[in-house]
Protein backbone atom coordinates (compact mmCIF):
# COMPACT_ATOMS: atom_id res chain seq x y z
CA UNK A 1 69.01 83.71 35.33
CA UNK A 2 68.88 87.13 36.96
CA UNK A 3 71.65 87.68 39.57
CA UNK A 4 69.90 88.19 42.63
CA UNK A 5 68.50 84.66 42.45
CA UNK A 6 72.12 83.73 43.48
CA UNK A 7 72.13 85.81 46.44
CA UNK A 8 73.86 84.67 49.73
CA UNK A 9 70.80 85.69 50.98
CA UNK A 10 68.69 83.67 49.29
CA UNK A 11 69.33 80.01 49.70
CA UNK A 12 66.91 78.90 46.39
CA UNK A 13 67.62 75.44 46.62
CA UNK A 14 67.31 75.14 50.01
CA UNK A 15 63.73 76.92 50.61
CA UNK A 16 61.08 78.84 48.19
CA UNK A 17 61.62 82.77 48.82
CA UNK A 18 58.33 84.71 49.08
CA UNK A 19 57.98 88.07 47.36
CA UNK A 20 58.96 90.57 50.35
CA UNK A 21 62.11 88.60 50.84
CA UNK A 22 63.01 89.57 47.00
CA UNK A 23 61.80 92.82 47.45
CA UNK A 24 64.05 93.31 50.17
CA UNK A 25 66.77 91.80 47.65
CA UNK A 26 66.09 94.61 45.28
CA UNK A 27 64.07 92.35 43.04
CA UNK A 28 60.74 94.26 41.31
CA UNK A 29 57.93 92.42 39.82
CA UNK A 30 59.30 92.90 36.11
CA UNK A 31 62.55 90.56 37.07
CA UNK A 32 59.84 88.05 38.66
CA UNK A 33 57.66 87.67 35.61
CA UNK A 34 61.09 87.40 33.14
CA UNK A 35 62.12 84.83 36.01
CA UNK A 36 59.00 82.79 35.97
CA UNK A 37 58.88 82.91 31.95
CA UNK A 38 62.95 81.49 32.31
CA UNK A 39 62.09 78.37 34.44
CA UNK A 40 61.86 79.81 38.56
CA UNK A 41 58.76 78.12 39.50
CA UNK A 42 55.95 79.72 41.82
CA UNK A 43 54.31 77.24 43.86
CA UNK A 44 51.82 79.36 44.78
CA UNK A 45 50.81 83.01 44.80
CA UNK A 46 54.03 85.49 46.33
CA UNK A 47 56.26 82.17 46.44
CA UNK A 48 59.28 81.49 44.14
CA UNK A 49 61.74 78.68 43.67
CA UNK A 50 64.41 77.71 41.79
CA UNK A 51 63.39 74.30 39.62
CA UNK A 52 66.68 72.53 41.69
CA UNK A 53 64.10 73.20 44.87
CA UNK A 54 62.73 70.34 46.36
CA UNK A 55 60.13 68.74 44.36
CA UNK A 56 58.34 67.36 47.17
CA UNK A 57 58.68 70.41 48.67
CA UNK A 58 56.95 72.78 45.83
CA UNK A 59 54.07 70.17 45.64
CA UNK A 60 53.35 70.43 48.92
CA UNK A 61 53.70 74.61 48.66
CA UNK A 62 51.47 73.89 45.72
CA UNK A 63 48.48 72.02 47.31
CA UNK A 64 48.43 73.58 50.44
CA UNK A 65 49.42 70.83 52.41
CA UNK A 66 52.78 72.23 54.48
């Protein structure tokens, strides 16, 4: 997996990251795709999260209901 989704910044396990937040982290939108294709899941549209992210958690991203 790509560095930057080991940031200090980013706490993946902890809480999905949305798509500014990696921007800010110097991530573009060619790392995200090669991360989604390598297992980070996206709960919904501009969110991303590690699969060791709560699973609860990225169901309720998922549906809407947070």
């Amino acid at each position: 997996m790509a560095a930057w989704m080991h940031s200090k910044r980013w706490k993946p396990a902890a809480e999905p990251a949305r798509r500014p937040a990696l921007a800010r982290l110097g991530v573009d939108d060619a790392a995200l795709r090669r991360a989604v294709r390598a297992g980070v899941l996206q709960p919904a549209r501009g969110l991303y999260a590690l699969p060791a992210a709560s699973q609860d958690l990225v169901a309720a991203l998922r549906t809407g209901s947070f």
